[in-house]
C-alpha atoms as a PDB file:
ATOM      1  CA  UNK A   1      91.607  96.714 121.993  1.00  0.00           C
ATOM      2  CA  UNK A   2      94.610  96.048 124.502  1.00  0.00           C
ATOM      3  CA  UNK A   3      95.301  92.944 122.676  1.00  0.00           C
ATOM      4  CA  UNK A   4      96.649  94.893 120.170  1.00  0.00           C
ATOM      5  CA  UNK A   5      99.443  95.704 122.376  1.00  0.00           C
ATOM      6  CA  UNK A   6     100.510  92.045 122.423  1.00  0.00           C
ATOM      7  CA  UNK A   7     101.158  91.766 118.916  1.00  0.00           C
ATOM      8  CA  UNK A   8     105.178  91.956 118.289  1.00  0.00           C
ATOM      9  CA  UNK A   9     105.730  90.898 114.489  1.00  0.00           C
ATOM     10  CA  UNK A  10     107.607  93.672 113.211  1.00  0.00           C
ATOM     11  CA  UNK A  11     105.584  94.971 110.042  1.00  0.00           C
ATOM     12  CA  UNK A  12     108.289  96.739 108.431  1.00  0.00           C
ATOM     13  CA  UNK A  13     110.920  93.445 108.696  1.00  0.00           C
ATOM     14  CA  UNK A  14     107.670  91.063 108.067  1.00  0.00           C
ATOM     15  CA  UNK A  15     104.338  91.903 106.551  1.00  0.00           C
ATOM     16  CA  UNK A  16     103.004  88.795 106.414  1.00  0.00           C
ATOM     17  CA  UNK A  17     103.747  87.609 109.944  1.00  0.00           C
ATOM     18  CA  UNK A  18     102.219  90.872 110.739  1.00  0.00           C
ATOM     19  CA  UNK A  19      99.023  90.573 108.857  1.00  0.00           C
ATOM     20  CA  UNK A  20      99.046  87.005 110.415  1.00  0.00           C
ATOM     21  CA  UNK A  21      98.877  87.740 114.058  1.00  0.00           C
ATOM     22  CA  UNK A  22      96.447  90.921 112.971  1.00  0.00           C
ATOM     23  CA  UNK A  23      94.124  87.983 111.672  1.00  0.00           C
ATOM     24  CA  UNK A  24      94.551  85.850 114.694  1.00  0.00           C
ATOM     25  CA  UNK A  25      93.637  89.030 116.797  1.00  0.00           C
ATOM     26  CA  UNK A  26      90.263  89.524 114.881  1.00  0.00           C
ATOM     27  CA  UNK A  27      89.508  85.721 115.119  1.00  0.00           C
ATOM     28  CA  UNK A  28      90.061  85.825 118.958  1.00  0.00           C
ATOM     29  CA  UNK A  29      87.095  88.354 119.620  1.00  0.00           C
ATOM     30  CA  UNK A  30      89.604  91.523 120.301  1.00  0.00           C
ATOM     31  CA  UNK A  31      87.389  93.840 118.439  1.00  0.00           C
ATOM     32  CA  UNK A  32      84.376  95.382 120.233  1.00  0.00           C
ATOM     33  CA  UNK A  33      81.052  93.957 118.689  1.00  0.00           C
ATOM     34  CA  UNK A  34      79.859  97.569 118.398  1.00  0.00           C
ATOM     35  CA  UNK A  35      83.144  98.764 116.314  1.00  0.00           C
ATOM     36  CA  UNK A  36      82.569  95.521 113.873  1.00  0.00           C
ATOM     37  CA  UNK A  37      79.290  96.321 113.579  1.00  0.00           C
ATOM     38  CA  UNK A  38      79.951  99.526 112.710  1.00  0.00           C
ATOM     39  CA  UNK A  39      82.314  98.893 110.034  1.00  0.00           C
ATOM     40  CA  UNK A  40      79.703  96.380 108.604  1.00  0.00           C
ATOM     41  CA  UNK A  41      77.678  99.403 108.229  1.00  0.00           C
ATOM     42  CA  UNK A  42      79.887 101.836 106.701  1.00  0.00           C
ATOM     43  CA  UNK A  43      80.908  99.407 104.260  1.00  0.00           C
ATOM     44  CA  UNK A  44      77.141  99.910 102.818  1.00  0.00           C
ATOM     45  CA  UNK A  45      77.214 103.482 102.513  1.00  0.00           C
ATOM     46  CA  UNK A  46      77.081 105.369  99.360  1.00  0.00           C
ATOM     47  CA  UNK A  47      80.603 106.419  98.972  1.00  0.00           C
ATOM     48  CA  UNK A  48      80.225 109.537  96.618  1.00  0.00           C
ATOM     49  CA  UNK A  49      77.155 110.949  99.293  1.00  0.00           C
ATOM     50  CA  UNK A  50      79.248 109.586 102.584  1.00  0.00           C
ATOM     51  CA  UNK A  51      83.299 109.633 101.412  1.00  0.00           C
ATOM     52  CA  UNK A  52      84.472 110.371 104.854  1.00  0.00           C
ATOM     53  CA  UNK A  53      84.473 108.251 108.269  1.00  0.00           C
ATOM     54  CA  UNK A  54      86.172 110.126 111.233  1.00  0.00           C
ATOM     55  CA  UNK A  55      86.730 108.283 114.793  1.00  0.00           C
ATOM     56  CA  UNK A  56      87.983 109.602 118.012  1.00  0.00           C
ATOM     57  CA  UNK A  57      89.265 107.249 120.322  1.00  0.00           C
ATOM     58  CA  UNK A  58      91.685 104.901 118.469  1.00  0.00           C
ATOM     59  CA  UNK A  59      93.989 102.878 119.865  1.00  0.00           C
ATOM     60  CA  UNK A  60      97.580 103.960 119.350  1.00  0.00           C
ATOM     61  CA  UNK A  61     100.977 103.061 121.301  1.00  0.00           C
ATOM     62  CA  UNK A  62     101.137 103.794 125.228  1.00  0.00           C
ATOM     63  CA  UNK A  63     105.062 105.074 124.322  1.00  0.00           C
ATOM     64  CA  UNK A  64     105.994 107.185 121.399  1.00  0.00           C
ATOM     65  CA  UNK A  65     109.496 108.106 120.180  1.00  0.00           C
ATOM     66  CA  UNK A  66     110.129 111.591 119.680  1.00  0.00           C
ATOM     67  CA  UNK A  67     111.565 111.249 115.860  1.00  0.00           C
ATOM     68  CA  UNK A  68     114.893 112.055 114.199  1.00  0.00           C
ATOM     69  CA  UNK A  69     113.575 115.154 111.863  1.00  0.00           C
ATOM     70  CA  UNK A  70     116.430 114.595 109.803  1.00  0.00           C
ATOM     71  CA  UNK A  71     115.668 110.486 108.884  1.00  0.00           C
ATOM     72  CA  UNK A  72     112.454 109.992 110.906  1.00  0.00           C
ATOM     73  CA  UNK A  73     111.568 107.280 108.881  1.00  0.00           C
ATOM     74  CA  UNK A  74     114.320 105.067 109.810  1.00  0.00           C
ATOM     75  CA  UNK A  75     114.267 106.240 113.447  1.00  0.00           C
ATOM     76  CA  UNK A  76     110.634 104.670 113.919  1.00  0.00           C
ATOM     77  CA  UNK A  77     112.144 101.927 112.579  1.00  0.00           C
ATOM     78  CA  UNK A  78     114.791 101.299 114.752  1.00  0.00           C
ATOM     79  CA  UNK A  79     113.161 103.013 118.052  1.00  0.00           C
ATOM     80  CA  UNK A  80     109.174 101.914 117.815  1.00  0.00           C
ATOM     81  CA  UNK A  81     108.950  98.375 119.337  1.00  0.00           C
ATOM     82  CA  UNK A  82     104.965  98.117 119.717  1.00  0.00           C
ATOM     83  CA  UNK A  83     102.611  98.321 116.547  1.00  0.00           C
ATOM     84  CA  UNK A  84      99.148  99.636 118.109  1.00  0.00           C
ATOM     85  CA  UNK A  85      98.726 102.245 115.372  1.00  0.00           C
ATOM     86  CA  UNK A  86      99.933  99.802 112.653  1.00  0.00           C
ATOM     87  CA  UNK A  87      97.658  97.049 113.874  1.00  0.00           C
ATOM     88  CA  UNK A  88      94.240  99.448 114.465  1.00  0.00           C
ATOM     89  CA  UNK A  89      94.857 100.747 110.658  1.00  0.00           C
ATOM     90  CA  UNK A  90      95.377  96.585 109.692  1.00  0.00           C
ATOM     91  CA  UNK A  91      91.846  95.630 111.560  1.00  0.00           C
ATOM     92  CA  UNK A  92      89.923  98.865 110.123  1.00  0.00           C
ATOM     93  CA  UNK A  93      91.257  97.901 106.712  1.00  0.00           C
ATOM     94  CA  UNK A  94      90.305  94.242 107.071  1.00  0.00           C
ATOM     95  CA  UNK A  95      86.559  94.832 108.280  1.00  0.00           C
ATOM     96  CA  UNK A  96      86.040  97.565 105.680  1.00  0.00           C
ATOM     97  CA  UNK A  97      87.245  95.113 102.778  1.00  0.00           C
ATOM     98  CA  UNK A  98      90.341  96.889 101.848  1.00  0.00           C
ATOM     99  CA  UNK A  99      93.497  95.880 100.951  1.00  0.00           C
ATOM    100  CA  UNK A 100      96.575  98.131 102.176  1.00  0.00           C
ATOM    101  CA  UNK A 101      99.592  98.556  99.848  1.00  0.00           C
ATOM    102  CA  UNK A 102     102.822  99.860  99.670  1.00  0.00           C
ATOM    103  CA  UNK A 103     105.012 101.848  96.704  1.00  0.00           C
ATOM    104  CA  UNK A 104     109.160 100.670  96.656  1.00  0.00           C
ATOM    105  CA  UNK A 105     109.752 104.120  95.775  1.00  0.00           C
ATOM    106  CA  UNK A 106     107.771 105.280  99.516  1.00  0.00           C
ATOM    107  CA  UNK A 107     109.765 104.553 102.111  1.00  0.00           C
ATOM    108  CA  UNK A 108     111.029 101.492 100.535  1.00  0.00           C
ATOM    109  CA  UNK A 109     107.714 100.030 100.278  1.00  0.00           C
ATOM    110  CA  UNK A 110     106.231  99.630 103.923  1.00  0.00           C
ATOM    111  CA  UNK A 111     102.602  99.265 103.925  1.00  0.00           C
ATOM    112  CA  UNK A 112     102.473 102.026 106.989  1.00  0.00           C
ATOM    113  CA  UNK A 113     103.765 105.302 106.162  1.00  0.00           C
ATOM    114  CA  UNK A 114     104.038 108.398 108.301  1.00  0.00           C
ATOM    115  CA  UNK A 115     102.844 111.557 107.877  1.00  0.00           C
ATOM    116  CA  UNK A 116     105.692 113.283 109.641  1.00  0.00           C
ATOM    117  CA  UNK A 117     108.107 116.242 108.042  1.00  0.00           C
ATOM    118  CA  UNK A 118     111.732 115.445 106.907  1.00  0.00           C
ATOM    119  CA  UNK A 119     114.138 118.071 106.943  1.00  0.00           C
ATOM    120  CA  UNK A 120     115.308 117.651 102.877  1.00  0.00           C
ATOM    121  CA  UNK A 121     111.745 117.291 101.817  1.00  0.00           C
ATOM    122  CA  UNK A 122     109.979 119.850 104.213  1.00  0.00           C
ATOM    123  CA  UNK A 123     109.208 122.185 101.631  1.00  0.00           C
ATOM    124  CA  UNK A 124     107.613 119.802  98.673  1.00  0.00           C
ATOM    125  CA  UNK A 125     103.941 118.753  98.333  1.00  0.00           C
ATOM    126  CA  UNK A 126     104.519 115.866 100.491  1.00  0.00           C
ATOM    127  CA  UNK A 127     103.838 113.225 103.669  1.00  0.00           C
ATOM    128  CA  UNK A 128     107.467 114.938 104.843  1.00  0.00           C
ATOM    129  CA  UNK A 129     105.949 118.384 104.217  1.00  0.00           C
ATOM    130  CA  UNK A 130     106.061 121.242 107.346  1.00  0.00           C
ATOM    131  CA  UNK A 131     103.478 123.112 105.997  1.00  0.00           C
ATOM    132  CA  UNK A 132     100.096 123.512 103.775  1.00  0.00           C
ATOM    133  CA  UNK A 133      99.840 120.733 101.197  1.00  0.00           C
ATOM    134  CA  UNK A 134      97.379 121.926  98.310  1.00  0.00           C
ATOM    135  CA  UNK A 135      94.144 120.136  97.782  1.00  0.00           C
ATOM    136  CA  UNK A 136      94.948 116.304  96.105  1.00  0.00           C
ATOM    137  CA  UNK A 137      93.027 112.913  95.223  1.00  0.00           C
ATOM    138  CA  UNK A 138      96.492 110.640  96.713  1.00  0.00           C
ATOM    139  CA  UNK A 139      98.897 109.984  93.842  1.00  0.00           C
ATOM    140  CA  UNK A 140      96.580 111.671  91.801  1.00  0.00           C
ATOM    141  CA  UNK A 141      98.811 110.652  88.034  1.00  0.00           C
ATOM    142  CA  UNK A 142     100.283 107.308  89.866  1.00  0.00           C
ATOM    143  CA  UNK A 143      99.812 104.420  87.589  1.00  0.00           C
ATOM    144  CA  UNK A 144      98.338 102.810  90.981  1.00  0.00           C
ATOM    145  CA  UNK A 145      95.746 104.489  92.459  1.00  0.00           C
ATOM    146  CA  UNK A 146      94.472 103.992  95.914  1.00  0.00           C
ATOM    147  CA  UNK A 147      90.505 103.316  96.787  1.00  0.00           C
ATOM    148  CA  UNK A 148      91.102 104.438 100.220  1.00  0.00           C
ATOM    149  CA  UNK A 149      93.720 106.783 102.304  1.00  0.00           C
ATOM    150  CA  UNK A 150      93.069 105.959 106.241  1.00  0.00           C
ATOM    151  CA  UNK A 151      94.957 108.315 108.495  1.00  0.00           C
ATOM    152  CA  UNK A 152      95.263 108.123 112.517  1.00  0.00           C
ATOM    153  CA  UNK A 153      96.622 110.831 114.841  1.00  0.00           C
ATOM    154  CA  UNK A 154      99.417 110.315 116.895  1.00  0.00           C
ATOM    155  CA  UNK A 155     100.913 113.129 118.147  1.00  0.00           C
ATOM    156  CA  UNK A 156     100.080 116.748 117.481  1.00  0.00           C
ATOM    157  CA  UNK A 157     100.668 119.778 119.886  1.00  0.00           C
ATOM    158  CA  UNK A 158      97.183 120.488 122.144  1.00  0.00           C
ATOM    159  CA  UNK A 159      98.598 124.250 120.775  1.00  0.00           C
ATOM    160  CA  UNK A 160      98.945 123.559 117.151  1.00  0.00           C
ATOM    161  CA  UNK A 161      96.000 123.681 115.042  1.00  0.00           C
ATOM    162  CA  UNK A 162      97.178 121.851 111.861  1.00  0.00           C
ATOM    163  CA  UNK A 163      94.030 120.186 109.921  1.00  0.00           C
ATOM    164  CA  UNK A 164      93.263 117.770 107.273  1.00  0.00           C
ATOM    165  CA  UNK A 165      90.507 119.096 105.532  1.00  0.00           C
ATOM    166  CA  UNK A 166      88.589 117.794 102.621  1.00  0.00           C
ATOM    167  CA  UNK A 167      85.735 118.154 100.266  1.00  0.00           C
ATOM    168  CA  UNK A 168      82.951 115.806  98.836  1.00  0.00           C
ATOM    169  CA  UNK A 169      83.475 115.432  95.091  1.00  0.00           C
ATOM    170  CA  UNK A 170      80.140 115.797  94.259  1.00  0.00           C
ATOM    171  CA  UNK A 171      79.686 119.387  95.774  1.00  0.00           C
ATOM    172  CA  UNK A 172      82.607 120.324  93.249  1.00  0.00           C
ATOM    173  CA  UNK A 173      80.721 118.102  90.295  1.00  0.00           C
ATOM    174  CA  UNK A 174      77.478 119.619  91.200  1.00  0.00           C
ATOM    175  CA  UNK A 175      78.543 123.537  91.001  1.00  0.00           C
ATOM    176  CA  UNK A 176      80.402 122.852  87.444  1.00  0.00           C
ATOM    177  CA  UNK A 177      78.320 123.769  84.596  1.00  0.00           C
ATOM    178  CA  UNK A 178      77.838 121.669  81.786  1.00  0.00           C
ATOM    179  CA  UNK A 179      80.605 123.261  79.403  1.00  0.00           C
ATOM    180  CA  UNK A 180      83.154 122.913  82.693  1.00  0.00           C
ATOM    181  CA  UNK A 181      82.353 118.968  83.153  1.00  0.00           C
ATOM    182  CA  UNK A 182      82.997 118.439  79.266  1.00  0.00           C
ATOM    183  CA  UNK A 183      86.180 120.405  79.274  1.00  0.00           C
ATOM    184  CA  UNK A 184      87.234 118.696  82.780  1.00  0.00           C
ATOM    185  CA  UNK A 185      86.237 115.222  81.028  1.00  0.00           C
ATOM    186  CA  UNK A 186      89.000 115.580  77.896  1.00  0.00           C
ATOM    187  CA  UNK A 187      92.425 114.354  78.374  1.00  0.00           C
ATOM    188  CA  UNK A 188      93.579 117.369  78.159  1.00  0.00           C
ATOM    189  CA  UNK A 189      95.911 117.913  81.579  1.00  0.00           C
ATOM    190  CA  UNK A 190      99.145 117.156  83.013  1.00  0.00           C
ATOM    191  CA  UNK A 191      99.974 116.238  86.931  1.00  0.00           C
ATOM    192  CA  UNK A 192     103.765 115.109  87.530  1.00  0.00           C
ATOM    193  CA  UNK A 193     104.579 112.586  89.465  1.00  0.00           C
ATOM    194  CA  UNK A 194     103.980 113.366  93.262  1.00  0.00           C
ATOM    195  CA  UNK A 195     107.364 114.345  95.035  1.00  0.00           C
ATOM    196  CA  UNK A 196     107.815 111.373  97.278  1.00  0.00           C
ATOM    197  CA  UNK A 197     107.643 108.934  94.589  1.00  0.00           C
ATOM    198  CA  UNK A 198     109.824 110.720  92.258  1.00  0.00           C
ATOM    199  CA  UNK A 199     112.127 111.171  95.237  1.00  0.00           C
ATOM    200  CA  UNK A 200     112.879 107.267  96.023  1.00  0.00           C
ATOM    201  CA  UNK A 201     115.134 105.676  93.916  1.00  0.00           C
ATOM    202  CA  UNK A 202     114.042 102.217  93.817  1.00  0.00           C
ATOM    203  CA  UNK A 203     112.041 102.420  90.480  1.00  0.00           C
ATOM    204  CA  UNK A 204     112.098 104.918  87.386  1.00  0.00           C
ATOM    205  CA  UNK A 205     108.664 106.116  86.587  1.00  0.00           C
ATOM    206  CA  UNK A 206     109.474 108.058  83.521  1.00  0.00           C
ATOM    207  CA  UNK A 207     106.835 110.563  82.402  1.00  0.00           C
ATOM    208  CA  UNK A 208     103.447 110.900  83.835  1.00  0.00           C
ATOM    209  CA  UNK A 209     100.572 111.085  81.014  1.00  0.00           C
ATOM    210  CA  UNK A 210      98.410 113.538  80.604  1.00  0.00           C
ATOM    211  CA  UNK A 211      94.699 112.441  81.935  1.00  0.00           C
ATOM    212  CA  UNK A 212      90.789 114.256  82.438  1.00  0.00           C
ATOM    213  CA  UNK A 213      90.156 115.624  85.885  1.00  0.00           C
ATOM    214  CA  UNK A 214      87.032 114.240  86.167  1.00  0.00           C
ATOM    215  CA  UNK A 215      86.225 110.765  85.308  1.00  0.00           C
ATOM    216  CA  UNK A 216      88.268 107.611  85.699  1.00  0.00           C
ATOM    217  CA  UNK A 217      88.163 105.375  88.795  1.00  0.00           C
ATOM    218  CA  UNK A 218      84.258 106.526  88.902  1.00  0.00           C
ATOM    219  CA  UNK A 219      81.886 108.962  87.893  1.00  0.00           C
ATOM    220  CA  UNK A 220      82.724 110.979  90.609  1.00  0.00           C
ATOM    221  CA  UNK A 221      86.318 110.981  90.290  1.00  0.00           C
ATOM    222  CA  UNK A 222      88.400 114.287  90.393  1.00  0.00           C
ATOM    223  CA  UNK A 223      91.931 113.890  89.692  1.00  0.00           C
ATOM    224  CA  UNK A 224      93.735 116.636  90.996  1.00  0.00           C
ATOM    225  CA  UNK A 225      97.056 117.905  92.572  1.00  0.00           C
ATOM    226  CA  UNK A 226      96.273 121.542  93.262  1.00  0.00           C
ATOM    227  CA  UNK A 227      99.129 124.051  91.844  1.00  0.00           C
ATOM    228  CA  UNK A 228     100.957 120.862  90.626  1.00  0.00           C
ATOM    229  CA  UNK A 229      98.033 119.630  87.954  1.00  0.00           C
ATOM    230  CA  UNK A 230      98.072 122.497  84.905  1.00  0.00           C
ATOM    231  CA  UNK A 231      95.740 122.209  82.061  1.00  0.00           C
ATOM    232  CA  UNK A 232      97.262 122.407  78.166  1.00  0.00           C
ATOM    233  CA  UNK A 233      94.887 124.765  77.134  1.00  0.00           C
ATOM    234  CA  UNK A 234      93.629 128.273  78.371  1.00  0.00           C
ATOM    235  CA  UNK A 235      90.125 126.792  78.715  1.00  0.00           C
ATOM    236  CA  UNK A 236      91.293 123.533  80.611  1.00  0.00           C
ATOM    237  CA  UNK A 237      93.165 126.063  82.865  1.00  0.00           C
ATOM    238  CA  UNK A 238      90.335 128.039  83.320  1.00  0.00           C
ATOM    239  CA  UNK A 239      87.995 124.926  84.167  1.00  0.00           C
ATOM    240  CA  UNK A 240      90.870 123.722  86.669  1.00  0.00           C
ATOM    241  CA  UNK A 241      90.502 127.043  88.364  1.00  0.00           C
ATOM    242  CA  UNK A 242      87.194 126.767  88.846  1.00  0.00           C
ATOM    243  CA  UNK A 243      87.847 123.011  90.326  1.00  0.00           C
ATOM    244  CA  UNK A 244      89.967 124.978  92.761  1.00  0.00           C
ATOM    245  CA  UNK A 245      88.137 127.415  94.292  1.00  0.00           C
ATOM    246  CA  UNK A 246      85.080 124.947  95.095  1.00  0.00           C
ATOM    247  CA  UNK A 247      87.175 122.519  96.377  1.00  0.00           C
ATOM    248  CA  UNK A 248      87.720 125.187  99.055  1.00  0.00           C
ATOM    249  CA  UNK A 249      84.446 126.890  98.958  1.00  0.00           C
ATOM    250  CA  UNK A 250      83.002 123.364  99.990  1.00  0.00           C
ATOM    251  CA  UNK A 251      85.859 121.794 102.345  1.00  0.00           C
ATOM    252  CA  UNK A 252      85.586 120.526 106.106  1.00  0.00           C
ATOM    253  CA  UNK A 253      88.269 120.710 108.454  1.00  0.00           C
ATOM    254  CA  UNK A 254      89.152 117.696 110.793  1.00  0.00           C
ATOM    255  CA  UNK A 255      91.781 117.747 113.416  1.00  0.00           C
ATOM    256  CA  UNK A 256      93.364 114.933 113.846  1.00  0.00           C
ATOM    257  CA  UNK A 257      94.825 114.751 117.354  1.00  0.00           C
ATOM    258  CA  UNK A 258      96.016 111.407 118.733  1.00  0.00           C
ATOM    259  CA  UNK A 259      94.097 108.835 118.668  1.00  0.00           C
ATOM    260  CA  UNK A 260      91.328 110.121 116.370  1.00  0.00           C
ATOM    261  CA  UNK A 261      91.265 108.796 112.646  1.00  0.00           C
ATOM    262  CA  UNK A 262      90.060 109.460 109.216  1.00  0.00           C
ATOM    263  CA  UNK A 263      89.027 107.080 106.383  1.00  0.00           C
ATOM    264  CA  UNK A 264      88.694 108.719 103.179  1.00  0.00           C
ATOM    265  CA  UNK A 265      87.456 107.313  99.420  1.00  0.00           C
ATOM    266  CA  UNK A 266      90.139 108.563  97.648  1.00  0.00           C
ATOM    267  CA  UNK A 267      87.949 108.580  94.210  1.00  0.00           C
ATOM    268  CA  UNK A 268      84.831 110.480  96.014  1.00  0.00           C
ATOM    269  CA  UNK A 269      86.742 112.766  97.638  1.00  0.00           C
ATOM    270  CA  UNK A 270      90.110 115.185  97.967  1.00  0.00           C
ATOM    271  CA  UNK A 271      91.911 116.208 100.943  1.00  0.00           C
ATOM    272  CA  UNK A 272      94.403 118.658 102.190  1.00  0.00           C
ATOM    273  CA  UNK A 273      96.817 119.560 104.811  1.00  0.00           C
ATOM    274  CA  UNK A 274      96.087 123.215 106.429  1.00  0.00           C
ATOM    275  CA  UNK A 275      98.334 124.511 108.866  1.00  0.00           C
ATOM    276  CA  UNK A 276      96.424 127.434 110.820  1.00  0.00           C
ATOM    277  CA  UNK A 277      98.303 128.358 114.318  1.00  0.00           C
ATOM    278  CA  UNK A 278     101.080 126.675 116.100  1.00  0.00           C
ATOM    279  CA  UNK A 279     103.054 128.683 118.917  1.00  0.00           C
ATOM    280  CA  UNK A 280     106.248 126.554 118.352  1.00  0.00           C
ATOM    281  CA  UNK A 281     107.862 125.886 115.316  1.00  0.00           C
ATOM    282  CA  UNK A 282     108.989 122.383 116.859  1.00  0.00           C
ATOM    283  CA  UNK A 283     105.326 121.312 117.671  1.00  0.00           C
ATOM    284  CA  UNK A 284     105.030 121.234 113.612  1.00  0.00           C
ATOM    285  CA  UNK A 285     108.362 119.202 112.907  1.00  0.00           C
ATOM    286  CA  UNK A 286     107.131 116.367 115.519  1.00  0.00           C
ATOM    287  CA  UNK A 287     103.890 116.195 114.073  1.00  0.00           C
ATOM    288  CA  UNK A 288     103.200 113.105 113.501  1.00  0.00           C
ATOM    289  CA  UNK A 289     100.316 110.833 111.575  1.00  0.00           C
ATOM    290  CA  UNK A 290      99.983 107.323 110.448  1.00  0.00           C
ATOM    291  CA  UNK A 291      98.939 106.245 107.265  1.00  0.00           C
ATOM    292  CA  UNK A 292      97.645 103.379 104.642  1.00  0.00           C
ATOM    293  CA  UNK A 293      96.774 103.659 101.023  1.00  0.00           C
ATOM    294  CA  UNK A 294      94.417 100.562 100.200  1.00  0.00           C
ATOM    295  CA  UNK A 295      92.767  98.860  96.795  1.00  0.00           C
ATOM    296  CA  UNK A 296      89.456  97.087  96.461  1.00  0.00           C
ATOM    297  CA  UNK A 297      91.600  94.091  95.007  1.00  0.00           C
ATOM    298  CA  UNK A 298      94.924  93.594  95.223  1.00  0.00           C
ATOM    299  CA  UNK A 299      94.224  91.174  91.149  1.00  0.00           C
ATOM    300  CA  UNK A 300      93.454  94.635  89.798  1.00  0.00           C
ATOM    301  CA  UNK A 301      97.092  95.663  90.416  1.00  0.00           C
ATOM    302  CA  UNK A 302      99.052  92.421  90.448  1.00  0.00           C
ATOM    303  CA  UNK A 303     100.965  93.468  87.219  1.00  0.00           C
ATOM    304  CA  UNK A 304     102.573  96.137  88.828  1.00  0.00           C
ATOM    305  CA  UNK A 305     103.653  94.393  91.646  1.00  0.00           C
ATOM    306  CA  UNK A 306     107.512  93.831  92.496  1.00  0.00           C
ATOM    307  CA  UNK A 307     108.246  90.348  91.927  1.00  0.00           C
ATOM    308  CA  UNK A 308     107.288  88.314  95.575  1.00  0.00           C
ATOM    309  CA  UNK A 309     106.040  90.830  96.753  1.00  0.00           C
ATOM    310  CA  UNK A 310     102.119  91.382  95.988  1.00  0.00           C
ATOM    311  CA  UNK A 311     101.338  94.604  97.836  1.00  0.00           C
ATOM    312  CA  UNK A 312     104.512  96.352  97.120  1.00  0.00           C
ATOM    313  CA  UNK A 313     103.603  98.439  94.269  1.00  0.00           C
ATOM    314  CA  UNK A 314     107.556  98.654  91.521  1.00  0.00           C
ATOM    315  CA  UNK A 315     107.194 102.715  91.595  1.00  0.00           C
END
């Protein structure tokens, strides 16, 4: 896909001339028959049996900057001139019928976000985070919900084994007994808002209501922020345990070195962020992934849209 390489709207000054030339590139015949085909495929899939597509060989940018840890966010913006990454994450979304979105409260609302640490947030549950991130369904309490998180690698150490590892929701719903999934089902637990949306200051969110763990988006939905979500009663706490340990009883690991990628339902599965060995603490703070949170249909959401802008999400 080296036409990718030739597309120079800037998505983070303008989406839409972005998503335009993205278009143009899929009309022109850039993407491989087999990799179209492939997507056609997936799209069919049961998503609560298959929740999970991993890649390896992704296009991503031929020159990387090394990122300012202490704004990296605004450093790709000003240093990053080519938009590989952004454009392979466009074209997946587009042949897998999603619709990528942004929050005005995430990075100001850019549709691509990075998973890269930030020195003031390195030590919340975050995207900016240095190290472990519990197990989570993405913006788990969020009054917007994505369908889909896609992820793709761009630079990790060859030294540092750092994984994102998840778990089918149905091996969780499966193990529960009866009395757990009715418990689990009652609106009877609280998860606060998820730290990099309560950090931006573009929107107030207020309070974040309490809500079931399981149930919701689908029948397979788990809705959980692990050692942020608490239940309100000794036996909701006790079923959330149990939600815990077979969310790691049942999880994969996936490495996601450069150029490799992973698609995720975000309602038929949960995911994590496991840092096992790196030799230098540096390796972790350049770290860096790519990211999109998409919707089935943007309609669904359009209410809670910032004015003129319909895939900017006001929180």
């Amino acid at each position: 896909m080296s036409r990718l390489r030739e597309i120079t709207a800037n998505p983070y000054v303008d989406y839409p001339a972005f998503d335009r030339d993205v278009g143009r590139a899929l009309d022109d015949g850039t993407v491989p028959a087999r990799f179209a085909d492939f997507c056609a495929e997936a799209r069919a899939w049961p998503r609560h049996e298959r929740p999970v597509i991993t890649l390896a060989g992704c296009p991503i940018d031929p020159h990387l900057p090394l990122l300012d840890y202490s704004d990296p966010v605004a450093d790709k913006r000003a240093r990053k001139h080519t938009y590989v990454s952004e454009a392979f994450l466009l074209v997946y979304a587009r042949l897998m019928g999603q619709e990528p979105i942004g929050y005005i409260n995430v990075n100001d609302g850019d549709v691509f976000q990075d998973i890269h640490p930030w020195d003031r947030m390195a030590d919340t549950q975050s995207q900016k985070a240095l190290q472990d991130i519990g197990f989570h369904k993405d913006l788990a309490n969020h009054f917007v919900r994505p369908d889909w998180v896609n992820i793709i690698g761009l630079r990790q150490a060859a030294t540092s084994y750092v994984f994102t590892s998840f778990t089918r929701n149905i091996d969780v719903l499966d193990a529960l007994t009866p009395a757990q999934r009715e418990i689990l089902s009652r609106p009877a637990f609280h998860t606060p808002f998820d730290d990099l949306s309560v950090a931006g200051a573009n929107a107030e969110l207020g309070t974040a209501d309490v809500h079931p763990v399981i149930g919701g988006a689908s029948e397979y939905d788990i809705r959980v922020f692990e050692n942020r979500t608490i239940g309100l009663t000794p036996e909701a706490q006790q079923a959330l345990y149990a939600v815990v340990r077979l969310l790691h009883r049942n999880k994969r690991r996936f490495r996601i070195l450069p150029g490799r990628f992973l698609g995720e339902a975000n309602n038929e599965s949960i995911h994590c962020k496991e840092v096992v060995h790196y030799d230098d603490p540096a390796d972790l703070r350049t770290r860096w992934l790519q990211k999109t949170v998409n919707v089935a249909d943007l309609s669904q959401h359009a209410r809670h849209f910032v004015p003129d802008r319909e895939r900017t999400v006001n929180g």
